[in-house]
N, C-alpha and C. Protein backbone atom coordinates (compact mmCIF):
# COMPACT_ATOMS: atom_id res chain seq x y z
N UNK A 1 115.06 99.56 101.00
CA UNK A 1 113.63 99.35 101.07
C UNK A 1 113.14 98.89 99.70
N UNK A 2 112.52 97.89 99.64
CA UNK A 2 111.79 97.52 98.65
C UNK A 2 109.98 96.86 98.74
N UNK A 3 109.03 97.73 98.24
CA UNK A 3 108.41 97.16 98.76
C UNK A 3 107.45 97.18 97.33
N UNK A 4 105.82 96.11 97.35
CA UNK A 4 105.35 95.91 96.20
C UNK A 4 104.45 96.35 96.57
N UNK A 5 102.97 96.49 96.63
CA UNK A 5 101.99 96.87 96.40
C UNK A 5 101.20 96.10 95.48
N UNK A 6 99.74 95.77 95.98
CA UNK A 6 99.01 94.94 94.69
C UNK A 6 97.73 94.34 95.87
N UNK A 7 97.11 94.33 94.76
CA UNK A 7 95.92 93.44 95.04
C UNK A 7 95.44 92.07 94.51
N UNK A 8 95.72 90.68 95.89
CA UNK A 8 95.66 89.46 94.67
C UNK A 8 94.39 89.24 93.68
N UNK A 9 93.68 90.06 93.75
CA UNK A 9 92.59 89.83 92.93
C UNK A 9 92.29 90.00 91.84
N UNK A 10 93.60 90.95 91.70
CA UNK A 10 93.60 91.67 90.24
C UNK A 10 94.25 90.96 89.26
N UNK A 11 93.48 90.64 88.75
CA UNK A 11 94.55 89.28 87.34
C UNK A 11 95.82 90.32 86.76
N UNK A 12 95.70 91.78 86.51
CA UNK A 12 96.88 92.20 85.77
C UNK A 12 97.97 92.03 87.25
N UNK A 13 98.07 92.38 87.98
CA UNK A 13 99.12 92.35 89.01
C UNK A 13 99.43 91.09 89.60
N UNK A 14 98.22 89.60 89.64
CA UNK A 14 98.63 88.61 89.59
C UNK A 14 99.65 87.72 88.34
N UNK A 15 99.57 88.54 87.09
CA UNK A 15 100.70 88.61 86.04
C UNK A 15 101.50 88.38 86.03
N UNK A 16 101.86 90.18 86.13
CA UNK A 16 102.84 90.77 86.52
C UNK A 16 103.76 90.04 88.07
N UNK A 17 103.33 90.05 88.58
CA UNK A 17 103.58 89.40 90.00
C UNK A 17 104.48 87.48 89.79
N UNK A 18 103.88 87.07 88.96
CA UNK A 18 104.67 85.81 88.07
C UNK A 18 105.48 86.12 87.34
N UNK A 19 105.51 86.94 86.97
CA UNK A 19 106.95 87.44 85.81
C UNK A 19 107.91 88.40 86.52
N UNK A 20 107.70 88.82 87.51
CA UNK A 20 109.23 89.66 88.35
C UNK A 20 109.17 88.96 89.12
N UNK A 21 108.14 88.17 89.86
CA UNK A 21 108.78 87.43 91.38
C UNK A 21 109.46 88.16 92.57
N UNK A 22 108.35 89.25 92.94
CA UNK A 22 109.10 90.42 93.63
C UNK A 22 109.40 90.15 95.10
N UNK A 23 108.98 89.05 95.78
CA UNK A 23 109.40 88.32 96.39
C UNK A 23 110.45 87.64 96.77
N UNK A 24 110.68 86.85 95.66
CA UNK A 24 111.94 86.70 95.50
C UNK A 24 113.22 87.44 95.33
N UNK A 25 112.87 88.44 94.76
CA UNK A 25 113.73 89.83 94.65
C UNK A 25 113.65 90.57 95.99
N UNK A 26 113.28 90.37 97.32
CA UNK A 26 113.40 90.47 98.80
C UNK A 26 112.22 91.42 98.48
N UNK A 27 111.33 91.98 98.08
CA UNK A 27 110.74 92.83 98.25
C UNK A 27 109.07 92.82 99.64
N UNK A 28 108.97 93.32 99.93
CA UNK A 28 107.87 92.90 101.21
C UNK A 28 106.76 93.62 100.34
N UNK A 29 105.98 92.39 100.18
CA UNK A 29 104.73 92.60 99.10
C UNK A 29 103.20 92.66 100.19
N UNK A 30 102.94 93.62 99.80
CA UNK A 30 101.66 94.25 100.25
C UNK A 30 100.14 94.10 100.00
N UNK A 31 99.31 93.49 100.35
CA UNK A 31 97.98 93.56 99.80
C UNK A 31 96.94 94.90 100.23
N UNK A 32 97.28 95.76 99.37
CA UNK A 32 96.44 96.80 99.97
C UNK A 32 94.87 96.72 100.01
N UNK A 33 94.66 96.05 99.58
CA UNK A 33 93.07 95.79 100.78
C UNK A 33 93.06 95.11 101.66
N UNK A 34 93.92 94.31 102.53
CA UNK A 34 93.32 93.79 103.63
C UNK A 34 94.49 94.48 104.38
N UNK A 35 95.86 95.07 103.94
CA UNK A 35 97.03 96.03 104.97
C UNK A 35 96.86 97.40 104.83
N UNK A 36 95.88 98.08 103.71
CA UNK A 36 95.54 99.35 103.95
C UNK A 36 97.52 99.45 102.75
N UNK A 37 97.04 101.03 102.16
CA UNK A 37 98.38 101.88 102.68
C UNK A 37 98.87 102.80 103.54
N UNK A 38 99.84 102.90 104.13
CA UNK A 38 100.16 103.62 104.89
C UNK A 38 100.36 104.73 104.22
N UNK A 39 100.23 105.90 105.11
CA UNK A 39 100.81 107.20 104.54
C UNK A 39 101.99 107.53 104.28
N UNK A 40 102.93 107.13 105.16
CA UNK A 40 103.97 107.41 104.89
C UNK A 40 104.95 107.09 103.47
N UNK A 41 104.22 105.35 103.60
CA UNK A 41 104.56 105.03 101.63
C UNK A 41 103.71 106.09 100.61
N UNK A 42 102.57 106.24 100.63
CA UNK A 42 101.94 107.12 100.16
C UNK A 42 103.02 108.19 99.78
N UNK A 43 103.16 108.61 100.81
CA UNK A 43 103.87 110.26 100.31
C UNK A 43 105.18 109.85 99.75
N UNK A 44 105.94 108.85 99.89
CA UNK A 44 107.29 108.31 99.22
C UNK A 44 107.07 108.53 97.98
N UNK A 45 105.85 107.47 97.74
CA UNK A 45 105.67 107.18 96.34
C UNK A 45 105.35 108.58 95.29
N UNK A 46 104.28 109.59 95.96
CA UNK A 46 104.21 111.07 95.18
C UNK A 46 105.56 111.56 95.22
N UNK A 47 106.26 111.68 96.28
CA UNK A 47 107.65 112.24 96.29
C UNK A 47 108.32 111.78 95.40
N UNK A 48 108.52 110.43 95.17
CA UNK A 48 109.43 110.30 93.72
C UNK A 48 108.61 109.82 92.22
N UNK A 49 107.37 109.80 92.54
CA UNK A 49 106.87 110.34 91.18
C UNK A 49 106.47 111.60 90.76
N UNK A 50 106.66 112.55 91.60
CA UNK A 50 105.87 114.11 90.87
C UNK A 50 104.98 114.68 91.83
N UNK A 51 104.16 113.43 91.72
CA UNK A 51 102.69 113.93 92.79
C UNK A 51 101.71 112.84 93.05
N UNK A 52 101.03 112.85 93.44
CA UNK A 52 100.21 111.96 94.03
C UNK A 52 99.23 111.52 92.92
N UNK A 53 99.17 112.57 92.61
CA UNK A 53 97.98 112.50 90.98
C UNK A 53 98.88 110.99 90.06
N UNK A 54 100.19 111.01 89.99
CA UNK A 54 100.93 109.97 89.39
C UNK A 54 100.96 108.92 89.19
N UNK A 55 100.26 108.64 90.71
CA UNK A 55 100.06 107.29 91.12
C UNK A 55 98.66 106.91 91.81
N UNK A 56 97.63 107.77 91.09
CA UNK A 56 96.16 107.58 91.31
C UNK A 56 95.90 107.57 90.05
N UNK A 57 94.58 106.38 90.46
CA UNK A 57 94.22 105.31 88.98
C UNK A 57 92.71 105.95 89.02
N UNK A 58 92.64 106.17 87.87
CA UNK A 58 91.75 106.90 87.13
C UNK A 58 90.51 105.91 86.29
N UNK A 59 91.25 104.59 86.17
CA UNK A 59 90.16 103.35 85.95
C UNK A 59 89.36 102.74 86.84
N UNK A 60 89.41 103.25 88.09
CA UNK A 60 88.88 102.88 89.52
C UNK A 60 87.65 103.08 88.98
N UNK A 61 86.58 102.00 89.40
CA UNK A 61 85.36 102.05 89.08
C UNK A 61 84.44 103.07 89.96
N UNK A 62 85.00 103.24 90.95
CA UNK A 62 84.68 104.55 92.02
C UNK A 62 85.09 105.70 91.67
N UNK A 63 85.65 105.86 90.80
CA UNK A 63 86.42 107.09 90.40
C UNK A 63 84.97 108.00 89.52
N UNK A 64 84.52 107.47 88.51
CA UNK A 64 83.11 107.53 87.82
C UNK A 64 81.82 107.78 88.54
N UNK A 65 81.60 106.45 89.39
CA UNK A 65 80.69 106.74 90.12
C UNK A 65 80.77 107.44 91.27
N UNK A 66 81.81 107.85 91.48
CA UNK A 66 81.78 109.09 92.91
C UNK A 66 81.31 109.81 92.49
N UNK A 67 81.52 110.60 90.94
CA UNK A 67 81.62 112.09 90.23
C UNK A 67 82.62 112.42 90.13
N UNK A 68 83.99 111.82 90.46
CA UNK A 68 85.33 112.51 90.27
C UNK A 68 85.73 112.85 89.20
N UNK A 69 85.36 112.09 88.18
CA UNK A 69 85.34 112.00 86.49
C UNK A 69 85.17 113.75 86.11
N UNK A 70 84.11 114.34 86.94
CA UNK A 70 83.71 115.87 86.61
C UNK A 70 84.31 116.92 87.85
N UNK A 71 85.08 116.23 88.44
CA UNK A 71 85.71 117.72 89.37
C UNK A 71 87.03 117.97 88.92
N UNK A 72 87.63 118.65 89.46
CA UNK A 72 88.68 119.16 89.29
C UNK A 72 89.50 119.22 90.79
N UNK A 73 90.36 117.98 90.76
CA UNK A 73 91.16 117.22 91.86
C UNK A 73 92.42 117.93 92.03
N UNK A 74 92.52 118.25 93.37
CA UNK A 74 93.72 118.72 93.62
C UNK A 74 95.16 117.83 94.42
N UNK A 75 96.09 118.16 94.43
CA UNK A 75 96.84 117.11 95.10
C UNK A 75 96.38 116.32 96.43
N UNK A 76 96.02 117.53 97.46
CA UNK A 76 95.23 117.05 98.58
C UNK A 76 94.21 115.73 98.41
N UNK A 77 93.22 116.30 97.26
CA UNK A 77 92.54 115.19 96.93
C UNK A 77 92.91 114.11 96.78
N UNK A 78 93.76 113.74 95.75
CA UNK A 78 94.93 112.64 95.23
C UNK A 78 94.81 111.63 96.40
N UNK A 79 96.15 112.63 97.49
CA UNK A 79 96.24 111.68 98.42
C UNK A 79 95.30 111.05 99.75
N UNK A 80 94.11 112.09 100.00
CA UNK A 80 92.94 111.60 100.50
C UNK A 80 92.35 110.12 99.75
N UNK A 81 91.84 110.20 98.71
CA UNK A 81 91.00 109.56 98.36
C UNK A 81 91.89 108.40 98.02
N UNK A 82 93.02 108.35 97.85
CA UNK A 82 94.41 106.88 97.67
C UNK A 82 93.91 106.35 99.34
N UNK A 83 94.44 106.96 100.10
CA UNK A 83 94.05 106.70 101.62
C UNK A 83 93.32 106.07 102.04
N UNK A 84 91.95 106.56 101.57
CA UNK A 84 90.09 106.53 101.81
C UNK A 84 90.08 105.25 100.88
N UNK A 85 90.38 104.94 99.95
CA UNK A 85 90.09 103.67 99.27
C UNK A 85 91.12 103.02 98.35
N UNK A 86 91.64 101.87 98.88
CA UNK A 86 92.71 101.44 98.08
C UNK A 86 92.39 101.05 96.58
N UNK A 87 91.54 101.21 96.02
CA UNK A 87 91.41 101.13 95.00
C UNK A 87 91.40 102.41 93.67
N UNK A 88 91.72 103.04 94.80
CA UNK A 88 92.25 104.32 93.96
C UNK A 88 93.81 104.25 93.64
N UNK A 89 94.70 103.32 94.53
CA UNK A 89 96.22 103.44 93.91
C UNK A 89 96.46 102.72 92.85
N UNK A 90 96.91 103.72 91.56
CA UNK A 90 97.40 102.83 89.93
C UNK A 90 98.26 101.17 90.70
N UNK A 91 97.74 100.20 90.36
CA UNK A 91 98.72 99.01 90.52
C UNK A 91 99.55 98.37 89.35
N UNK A 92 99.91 97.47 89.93
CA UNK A 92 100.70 97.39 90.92
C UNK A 92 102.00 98.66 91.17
N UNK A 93 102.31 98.88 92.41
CA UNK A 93 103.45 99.70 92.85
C UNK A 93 104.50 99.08 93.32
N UNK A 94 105.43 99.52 92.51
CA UNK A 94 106.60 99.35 92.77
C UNK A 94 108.06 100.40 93.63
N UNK A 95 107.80 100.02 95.18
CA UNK A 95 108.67 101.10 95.82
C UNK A 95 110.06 100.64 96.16
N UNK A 96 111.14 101.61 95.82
CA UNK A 96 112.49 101.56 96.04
C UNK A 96 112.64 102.46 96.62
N UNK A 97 114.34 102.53 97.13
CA UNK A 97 114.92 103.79 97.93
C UNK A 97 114.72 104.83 96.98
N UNK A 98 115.22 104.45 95.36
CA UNK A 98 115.34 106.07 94.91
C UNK A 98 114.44 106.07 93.90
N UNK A 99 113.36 104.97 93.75
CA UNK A 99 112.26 105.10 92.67
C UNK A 99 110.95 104.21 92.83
N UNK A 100 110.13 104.67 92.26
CA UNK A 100 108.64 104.20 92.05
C UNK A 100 108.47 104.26 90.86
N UNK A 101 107.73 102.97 90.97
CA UNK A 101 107.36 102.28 89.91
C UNK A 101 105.63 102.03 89.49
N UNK A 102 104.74 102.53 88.98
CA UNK A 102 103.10 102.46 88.94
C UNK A 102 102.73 101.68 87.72
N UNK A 103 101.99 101.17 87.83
CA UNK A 103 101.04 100.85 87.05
C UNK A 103 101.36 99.50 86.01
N UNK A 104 100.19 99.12 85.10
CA UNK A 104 100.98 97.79 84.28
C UNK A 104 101.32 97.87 83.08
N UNK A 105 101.89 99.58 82.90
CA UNK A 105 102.64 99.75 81.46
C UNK A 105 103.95 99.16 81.50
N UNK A 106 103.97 98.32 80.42
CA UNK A 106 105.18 97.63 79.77
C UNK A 106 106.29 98.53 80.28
N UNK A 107 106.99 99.87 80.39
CA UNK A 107 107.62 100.80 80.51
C UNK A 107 107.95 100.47 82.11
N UNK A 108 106.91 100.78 82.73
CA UNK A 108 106.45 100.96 84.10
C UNK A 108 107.19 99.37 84.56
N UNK A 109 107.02 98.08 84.33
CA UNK A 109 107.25 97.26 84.43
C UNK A 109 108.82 96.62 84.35
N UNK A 110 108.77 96.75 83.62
CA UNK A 110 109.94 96.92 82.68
C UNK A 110 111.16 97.66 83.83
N UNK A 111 111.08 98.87 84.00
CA UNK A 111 111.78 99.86 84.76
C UNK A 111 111.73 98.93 86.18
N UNK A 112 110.91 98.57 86.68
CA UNK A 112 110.13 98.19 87.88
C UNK A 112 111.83 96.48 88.04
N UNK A 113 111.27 95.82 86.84
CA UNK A 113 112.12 94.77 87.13
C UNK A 113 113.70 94.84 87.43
N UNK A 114 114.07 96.09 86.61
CA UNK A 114 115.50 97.13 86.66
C UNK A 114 115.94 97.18 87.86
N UNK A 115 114.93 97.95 88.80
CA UNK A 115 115.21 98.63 89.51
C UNK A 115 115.52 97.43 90.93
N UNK A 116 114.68 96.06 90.60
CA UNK A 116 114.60 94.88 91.68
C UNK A 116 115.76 94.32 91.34
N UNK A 117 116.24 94.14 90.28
CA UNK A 117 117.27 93.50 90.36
C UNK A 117 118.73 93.88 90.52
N UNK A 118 118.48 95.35 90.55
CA UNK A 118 119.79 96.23 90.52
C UNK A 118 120.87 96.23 91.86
């Protein structure tokens, strides 16, 4: 299984997305706003990062203006509100059989291209 995650709108994951060519690397690339995520990737992706919190983006402009900024989020939350609005998942994601890959740290990326070409 290889799959990408991203939104074309987002200039950092339209980037990124030119420089691994995850496509080309067989991967079945996802637009999570108009395919939604599924849950079941959802829970993959917390499962091999830690938790759900891992791979929820905290720069979401909804994240502020909800009030989330001042609660105190629990995992449940995490994966609700990833669910409830795709713009809560850190992008781009990078899913494999035995790893995930979040966000557009150099590290994150980096690992991400590893893991496609391996």
């Amino acid at each position: 299984m290889k799959k990408a995650f991203t939104l074309p709108t987002c200039k950092t994951c339209v980037r990124i997305f030119e420089e691994l060519q995850p496509a080309a690397h067989g991967c079945e690339v996802i637009d999570i706003k108009s395919e939604g995520i599924a849950a079941e990737d959802l829970d993959r992706m917390a499962e091999l990062a830690g938790s759900y919190e891992a791979v929820f983006s905290r720069r979401a402009m909804k994240f502020r203006s909800m009030g989330l900024a001042d609660q105190e989020l629990k995992e449940s939350d995490y994966r609700r509100l990833i669910l409830e609005e795709y713009t809560f998942l850190k992008r781009p994601v990078f899913l494999f059989a035995d790893s995930v890959h979040a966000g557009s740290a150099k590290v994150a990326v980096s690992a991400a291209q590893a893991a496609m070409t391996a």
